[in-house]
Structures are given as structure tokens and as C-alpha cells.
N, C-alpha and C. Protein backbone atom coordinates (compact mmCIF):
# COMPACT_ATOMS: atom_id res chain seq x y z
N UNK A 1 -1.57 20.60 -8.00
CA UNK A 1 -2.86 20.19 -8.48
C UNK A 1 -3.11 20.82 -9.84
N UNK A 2 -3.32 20.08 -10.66
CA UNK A 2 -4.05 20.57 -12.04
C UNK A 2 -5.30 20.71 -12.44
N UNK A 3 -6.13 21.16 -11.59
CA UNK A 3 -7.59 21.62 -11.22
C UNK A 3 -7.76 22.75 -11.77
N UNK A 4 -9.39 23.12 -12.27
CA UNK A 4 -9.40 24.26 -12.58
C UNK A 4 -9.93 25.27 -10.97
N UNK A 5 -9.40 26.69 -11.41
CA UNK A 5 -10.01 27.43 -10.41
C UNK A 5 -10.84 26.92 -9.37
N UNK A 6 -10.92 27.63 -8.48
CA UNK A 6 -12.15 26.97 -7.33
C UNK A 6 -12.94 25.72 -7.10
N UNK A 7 -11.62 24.90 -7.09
CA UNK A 7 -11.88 23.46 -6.88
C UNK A 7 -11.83 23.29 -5.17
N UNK A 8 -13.32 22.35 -4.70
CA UNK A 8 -13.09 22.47 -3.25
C UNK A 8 -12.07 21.84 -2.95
N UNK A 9 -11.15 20.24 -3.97
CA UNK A 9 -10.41 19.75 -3.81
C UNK A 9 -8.89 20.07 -2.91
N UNK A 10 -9.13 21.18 -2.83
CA UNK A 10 -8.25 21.76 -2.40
C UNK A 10 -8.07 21.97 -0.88
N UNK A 11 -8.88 22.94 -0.31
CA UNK A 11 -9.39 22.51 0.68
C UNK A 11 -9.79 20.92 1.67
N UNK A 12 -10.27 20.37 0.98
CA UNK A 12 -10.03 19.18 1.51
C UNK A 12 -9.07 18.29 1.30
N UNK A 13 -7.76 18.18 0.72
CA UNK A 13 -6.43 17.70 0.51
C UNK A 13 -5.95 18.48 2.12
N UNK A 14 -5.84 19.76 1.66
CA UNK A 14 -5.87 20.67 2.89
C UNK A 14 -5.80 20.02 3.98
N UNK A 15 -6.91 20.38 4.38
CA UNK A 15 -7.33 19.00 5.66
C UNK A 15 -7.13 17.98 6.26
N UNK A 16 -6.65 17.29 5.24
CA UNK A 16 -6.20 16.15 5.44
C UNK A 16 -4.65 16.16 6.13
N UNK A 17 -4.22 16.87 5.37
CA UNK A 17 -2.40 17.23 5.75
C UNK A 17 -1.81 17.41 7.41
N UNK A 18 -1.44 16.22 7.80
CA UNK A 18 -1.06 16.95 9.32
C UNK A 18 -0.15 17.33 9.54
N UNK A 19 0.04 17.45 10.98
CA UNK A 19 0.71 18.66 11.27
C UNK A 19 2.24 17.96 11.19
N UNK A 20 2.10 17.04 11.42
CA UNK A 20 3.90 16.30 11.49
C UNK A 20 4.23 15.96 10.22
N UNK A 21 3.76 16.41 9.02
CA UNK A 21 4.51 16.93 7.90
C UNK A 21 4.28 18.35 7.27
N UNK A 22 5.12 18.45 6.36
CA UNK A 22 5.62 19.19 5.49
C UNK A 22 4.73 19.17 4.34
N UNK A 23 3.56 19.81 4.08
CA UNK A 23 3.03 19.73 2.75
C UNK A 23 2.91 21.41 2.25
N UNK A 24 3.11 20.90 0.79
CA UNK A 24 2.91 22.53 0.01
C UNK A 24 1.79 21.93 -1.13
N UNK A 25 0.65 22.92 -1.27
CA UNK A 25 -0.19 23.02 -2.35
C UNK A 25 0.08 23.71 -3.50
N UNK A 26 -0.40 23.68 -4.70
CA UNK A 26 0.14 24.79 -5.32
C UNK A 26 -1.07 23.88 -6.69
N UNK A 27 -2.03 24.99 -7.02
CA UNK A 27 -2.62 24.74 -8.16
C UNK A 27 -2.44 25.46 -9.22
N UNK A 28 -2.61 24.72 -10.18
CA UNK A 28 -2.08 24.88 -11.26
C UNK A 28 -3.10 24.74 -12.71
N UNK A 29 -3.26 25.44 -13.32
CA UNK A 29 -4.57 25.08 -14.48
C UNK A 29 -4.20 24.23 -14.93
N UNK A 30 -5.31 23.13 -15.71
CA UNK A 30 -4.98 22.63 -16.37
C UNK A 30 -4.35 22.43 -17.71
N UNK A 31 -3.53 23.30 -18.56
CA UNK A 31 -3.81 24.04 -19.11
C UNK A 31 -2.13 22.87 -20.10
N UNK A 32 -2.17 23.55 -21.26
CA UNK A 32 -0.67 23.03 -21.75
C UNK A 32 0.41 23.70 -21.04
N UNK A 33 0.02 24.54 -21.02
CA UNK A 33 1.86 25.55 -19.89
C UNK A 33 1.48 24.93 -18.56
N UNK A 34 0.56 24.66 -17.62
CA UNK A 34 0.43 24.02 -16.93
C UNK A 34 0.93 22.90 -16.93
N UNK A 35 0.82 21.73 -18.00
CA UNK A 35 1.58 20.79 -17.91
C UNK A 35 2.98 20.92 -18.05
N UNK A 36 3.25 21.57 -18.99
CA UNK A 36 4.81 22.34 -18.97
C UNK A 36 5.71 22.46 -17.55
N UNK A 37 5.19 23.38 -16.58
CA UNK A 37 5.85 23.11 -15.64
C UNK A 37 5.87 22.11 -15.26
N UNK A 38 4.82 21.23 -14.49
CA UNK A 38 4.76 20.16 -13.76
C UNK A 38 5.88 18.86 -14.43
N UNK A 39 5.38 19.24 -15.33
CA UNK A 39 6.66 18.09 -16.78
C UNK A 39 8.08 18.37 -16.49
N UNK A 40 8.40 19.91 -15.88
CA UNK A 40 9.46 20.36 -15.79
C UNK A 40 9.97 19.93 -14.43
N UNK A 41 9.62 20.23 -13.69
CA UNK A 41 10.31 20.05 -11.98
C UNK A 41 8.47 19.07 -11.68
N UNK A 42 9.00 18.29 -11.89
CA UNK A 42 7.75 17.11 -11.17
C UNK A 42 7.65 17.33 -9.09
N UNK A 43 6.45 17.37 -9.52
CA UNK A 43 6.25 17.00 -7.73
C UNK A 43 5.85 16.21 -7.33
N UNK A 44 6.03 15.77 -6.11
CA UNK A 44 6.26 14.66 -4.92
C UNK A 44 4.74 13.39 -5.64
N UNK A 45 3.92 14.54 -5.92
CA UNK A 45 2.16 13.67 -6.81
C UNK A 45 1.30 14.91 -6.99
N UNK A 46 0.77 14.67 -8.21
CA UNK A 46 -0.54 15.35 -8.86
C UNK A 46 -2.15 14.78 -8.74
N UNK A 47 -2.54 16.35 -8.39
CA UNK A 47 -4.33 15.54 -8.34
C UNK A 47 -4.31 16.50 -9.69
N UNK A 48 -4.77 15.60 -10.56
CA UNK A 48 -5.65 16.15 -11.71
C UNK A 48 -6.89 16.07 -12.26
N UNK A 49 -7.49 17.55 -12.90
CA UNK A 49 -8.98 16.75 -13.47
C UNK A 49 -8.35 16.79 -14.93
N UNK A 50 -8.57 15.75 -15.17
CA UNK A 50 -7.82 14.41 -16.70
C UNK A 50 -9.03 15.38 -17.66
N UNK A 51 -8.31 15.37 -19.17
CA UNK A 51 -9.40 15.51 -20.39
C UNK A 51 -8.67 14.93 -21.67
N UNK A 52 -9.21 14.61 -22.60
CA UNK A 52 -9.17 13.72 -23.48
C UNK A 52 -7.72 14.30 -23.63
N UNK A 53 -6.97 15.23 -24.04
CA UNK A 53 -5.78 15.16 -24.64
C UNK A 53 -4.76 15.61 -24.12
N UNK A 54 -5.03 15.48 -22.84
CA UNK A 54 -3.78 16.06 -21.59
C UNK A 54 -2.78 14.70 -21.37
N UNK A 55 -2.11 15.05 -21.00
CA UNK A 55 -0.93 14.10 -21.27
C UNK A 55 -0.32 13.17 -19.61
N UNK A 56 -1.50 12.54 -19.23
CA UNK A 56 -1.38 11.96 -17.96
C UNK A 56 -0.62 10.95 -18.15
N UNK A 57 -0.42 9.79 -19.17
CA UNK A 57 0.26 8.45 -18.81
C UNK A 57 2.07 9.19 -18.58
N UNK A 58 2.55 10.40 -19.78
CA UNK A 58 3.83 11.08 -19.56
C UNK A 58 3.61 11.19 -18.38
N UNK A 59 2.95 12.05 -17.67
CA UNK A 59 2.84 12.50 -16.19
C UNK A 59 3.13 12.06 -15.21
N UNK A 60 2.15 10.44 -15.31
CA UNK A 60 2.06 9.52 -14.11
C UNK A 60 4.04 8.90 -14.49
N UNK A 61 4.53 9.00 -15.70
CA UNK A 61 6.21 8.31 -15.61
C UNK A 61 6.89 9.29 -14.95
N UNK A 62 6.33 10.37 -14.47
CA UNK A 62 7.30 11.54 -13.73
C UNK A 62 7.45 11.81 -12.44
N UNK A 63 5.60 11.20 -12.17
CA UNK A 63 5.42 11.20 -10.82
C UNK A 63 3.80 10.78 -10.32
N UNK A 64 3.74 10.13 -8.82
CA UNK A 64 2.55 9.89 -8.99
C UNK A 64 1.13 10.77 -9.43
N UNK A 65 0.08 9.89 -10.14
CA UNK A 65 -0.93 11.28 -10.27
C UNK A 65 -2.08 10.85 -10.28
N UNK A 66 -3.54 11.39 -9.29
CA UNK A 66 -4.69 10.64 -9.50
C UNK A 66 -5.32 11.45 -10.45
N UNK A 67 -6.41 11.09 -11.13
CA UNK A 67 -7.09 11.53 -11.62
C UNK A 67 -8.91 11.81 -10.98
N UNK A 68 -9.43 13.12 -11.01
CA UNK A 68 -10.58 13.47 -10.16
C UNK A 68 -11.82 13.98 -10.98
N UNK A 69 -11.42 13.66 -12.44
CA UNK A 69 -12.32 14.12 -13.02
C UNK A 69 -13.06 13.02 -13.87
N UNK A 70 -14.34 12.80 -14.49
CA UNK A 70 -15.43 12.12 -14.62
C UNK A 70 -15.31 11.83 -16.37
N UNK A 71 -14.69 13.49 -16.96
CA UNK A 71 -14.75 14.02 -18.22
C UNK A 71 -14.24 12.14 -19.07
N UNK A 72 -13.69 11.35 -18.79
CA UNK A 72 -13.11 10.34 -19.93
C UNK A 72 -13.71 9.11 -19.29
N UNK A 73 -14.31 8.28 -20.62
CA UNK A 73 -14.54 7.25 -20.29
C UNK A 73 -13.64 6.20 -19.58
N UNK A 74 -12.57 6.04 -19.73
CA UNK A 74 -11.00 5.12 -19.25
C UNK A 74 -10.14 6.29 -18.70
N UNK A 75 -9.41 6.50 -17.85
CA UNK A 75 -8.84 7.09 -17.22
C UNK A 75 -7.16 6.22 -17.15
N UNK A 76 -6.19 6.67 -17.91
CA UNK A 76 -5.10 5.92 -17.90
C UNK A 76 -4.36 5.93 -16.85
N UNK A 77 -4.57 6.99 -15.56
CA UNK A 77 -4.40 7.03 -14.57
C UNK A 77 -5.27 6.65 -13.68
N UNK A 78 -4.90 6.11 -11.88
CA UNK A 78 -6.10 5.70 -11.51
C UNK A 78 -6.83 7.08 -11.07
N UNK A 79 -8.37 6.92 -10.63
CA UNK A 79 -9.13 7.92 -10.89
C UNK A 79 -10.02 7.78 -9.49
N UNK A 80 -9.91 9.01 -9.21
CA UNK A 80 -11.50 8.94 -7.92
C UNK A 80 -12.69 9.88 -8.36
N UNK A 81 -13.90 9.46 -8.68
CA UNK A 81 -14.65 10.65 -8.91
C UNK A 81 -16.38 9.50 -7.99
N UNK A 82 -17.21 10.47 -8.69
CA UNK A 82 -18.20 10.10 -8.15
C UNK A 82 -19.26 8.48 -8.62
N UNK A 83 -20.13 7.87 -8.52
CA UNK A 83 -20.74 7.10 -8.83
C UNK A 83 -21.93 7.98 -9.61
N UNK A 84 -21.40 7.61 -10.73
CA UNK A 84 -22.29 8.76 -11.47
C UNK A 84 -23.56 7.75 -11.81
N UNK A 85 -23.73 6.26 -11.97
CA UNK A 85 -24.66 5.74 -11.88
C UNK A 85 -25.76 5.98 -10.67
N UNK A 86 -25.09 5.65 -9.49
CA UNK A 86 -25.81 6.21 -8.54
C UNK A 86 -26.39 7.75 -8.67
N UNK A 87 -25.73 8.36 -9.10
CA UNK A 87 -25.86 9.98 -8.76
C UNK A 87 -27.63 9.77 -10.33
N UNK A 88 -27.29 9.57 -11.43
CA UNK A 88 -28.56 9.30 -12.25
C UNK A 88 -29.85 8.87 -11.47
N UNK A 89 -29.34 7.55 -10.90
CA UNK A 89 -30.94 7.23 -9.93
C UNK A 89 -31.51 7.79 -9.02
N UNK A 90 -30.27 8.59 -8.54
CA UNK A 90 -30.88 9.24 -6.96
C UNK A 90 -31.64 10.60 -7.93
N UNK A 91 -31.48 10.89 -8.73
CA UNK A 91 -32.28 11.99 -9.42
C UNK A 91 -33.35 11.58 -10.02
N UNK A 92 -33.03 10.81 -10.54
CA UNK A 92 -35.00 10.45 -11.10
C UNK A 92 -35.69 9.59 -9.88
N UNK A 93 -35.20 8.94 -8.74
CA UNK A 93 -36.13 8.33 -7.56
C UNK A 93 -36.62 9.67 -7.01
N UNK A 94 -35.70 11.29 -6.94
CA UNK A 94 -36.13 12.29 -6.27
C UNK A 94 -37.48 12.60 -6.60
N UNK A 95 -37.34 12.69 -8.25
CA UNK A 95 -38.45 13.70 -9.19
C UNK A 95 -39.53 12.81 -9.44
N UNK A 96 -39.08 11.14 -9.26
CA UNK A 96 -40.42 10.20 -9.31
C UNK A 96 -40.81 10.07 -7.96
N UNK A 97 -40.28 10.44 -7.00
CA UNK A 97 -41.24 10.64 -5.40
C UNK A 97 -42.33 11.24 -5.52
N UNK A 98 -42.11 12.72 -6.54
CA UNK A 98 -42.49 13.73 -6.36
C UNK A 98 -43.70 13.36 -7.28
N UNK A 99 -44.21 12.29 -8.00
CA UNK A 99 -45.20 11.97 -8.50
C UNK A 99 -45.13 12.83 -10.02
N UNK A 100 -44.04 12.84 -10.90
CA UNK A 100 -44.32 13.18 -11.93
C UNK A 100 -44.69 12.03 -13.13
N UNK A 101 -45.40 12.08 -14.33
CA UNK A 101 -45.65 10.95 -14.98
C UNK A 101 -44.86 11.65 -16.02
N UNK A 102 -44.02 12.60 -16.72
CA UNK A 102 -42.94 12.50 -17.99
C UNK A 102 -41.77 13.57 -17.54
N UNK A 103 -41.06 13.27 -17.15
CA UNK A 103 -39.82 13.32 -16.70
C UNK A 103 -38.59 13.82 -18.24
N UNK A 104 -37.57 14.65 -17.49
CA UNK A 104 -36.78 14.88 -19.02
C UNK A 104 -35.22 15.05 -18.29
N UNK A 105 -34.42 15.00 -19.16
CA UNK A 105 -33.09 15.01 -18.93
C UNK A 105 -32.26 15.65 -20.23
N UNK A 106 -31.45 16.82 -19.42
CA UNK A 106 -30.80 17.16 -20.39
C UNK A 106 -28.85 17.16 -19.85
N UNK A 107 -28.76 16.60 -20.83
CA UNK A 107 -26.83 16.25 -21.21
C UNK A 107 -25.95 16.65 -21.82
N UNK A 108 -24.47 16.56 -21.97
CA UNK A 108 -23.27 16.72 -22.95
C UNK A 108 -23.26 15.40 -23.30
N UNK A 109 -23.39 15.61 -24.87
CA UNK A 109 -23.03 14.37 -25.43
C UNK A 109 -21.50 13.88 -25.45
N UNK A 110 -20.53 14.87 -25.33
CA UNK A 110 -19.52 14.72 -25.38
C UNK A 110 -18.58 14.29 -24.03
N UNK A 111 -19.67 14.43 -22.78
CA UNK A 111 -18.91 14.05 -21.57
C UNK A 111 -19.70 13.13 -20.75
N UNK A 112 -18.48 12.00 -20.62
CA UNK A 112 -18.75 10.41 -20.20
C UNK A 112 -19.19 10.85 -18.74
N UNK A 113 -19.38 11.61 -18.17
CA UNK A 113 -19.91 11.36 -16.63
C UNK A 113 -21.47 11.85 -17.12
N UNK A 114 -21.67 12.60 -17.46
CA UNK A 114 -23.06 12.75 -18.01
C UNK A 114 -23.65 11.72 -18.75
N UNK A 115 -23.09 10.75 -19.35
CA UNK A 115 -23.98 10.18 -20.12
C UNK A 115 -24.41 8.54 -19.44
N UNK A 116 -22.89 8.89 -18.27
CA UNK A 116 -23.44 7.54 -17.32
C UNK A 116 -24.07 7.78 -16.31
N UNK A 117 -24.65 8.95 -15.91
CA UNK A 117 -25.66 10.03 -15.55
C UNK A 117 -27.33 9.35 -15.83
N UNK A 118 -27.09 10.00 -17.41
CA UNK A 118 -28.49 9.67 -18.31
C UNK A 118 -28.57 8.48 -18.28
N UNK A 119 -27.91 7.52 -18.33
CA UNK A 119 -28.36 6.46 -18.57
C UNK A 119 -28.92 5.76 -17.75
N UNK A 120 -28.27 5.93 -16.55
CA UNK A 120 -28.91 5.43 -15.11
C UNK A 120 -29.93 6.17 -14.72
N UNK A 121 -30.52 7.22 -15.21
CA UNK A 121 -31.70 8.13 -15.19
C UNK A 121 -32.82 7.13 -15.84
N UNK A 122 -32.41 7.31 -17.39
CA UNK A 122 -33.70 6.64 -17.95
C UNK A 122 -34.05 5.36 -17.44
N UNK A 123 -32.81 4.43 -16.92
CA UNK A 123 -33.13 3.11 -16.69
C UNK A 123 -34.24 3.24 -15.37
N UNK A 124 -33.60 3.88 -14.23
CA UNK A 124 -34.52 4.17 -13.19
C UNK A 124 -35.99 4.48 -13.87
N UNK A 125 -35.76 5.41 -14.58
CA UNK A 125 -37.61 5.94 -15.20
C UNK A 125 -38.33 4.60 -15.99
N UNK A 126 -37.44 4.24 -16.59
CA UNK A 126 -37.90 3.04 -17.25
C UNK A 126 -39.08 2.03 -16.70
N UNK A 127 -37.79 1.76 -15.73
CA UNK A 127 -38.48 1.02 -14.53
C UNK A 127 -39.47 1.07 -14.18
N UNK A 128 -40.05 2.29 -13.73
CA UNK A 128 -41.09 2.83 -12.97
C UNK A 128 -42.31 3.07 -14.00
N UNK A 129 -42.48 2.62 -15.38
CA UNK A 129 -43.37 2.46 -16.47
C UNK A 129 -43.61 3.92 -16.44
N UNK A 130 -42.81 4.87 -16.41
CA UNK A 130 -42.52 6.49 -16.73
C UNK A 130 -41.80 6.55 -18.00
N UNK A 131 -42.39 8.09 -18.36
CA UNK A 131 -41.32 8.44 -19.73
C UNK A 131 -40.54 9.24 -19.90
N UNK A 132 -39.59 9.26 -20.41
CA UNK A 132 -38.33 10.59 -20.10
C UNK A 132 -38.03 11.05 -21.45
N UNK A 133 -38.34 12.40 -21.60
CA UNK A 133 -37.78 13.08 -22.54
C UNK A 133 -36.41 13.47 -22.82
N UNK A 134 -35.96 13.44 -24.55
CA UNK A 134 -34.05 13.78 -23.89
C UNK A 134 -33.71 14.56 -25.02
N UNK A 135 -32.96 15.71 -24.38
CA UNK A 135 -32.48 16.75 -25.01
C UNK A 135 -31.02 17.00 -24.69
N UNK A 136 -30.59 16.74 -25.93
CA UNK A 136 -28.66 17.12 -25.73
C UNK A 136 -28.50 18.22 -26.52
């Protein structure tokens, strides 16, 4: 795995693994020497969290590899992460339950799960003839 530190991912791969095989974990930073090894003696498949200049399409020709992270808009590998649209609305339906009339959101401009985050934020607020303040 090419996860950073204390990824629950791990644990739940874990889990999954039964008992009538043979599985070994072994995480690994994401890191350039990180890719280094894995580049070197490839394993069986990689879970990675992907960032703009890590070198997944080489990767995925070495061996299989998903990608778990949100950080890139296109993911040249296939990718599992969250519904970050959903995850935006369910946050402003929370804080508009709660009867607020100006609402705010703050983001990385530089990272695509956040900004498909915000966007599904304001649209929800929108909606609701509310106003959302925005600070990046």
C-alpha cells in the first residue's frame, strides 16, 4: 500500500483477507523511494492514495493498482473514494436543519475533492435562498 501513515485502509483490506489465503500487507509512503521499491519488485496489486505527480499509469504496467485518494481530478488509474458531492450536501442540509440564514465554507483550492465538496455545498445553500460565505 502506498498510503500515508495511519490509514484505516489498512485495517479494513485486513479484514477482508481470509483465512484460505496467503496475504501480506506492507505499507509503504507515498513517497519517490516509495515508488522506487514497488517499481522494483512489483506486488501481486497496490492500493494507493494517487497525487498529481506520482507515477501511477508506470505502476498500473507493473501491476494492478487502485487508486483511494480524492486529491486529482482524473485518476489514470481506476479509483474508489468517496461521493464528495454527496458528502457537500449532507453538510450544508446538516447546518441548514439547524436553521442558520449565512452559512460559510472553507477549502483547498488546490484539491479536487474539496472543491467538489464546495460546490455541492453552495449549490445545496443556493437552493434553500441561503447565503454562503467562501474563504480559501
Amino acid at each position: 500500500m502506498l498510503t500515508p501513515s495511519g490509514s484505516d485502509l489498512l485495517l479494513g483490506a485486513s479484514r477482508y483477507a481470509t483465512t484460505d489465503r496467503r496475504w501480506v500487507f506492507e505499507m509503504v509512503e507515498p513517497t519517490p523511494q516509495g515508488y522506487e521499491v514497488v517499481m522494483r519488485v512489483p506486488p501481486d496489486g497496490v492500493i494507493v492514495y494517487g497525487r498529481e505527480d506520482d507515477p501511477l499509469e508506470a505502476l498500473a504496467r507493473r501491476c494492478p493498482v487502485v487508486n483511494h485518494s480524492g486529491n486529482l481530478l482524473h485518476s489514470p488509474v481506476p479509483r474508489v473514494r468517496l461521493d464528495d458531492g454527496a458528502t457537500g450536501e449532507m453538510a450544508a442540509d446538516y447546518l441548514l436543519s439547524l436553521g442558520f440564514a449565512d452559512l460559510a465554507c472553507v477549502w483547498f483550492n488546490d484539491v479536487a475533492y474539496a472543491l467538489r465538496r464546495r460546490d455541492a455545498f453552495a449549490g445545496r445553500v443556493a437552493d434553500a435562498g441561503r447565503r454562503m460565505h467562501r474563504f480559501d
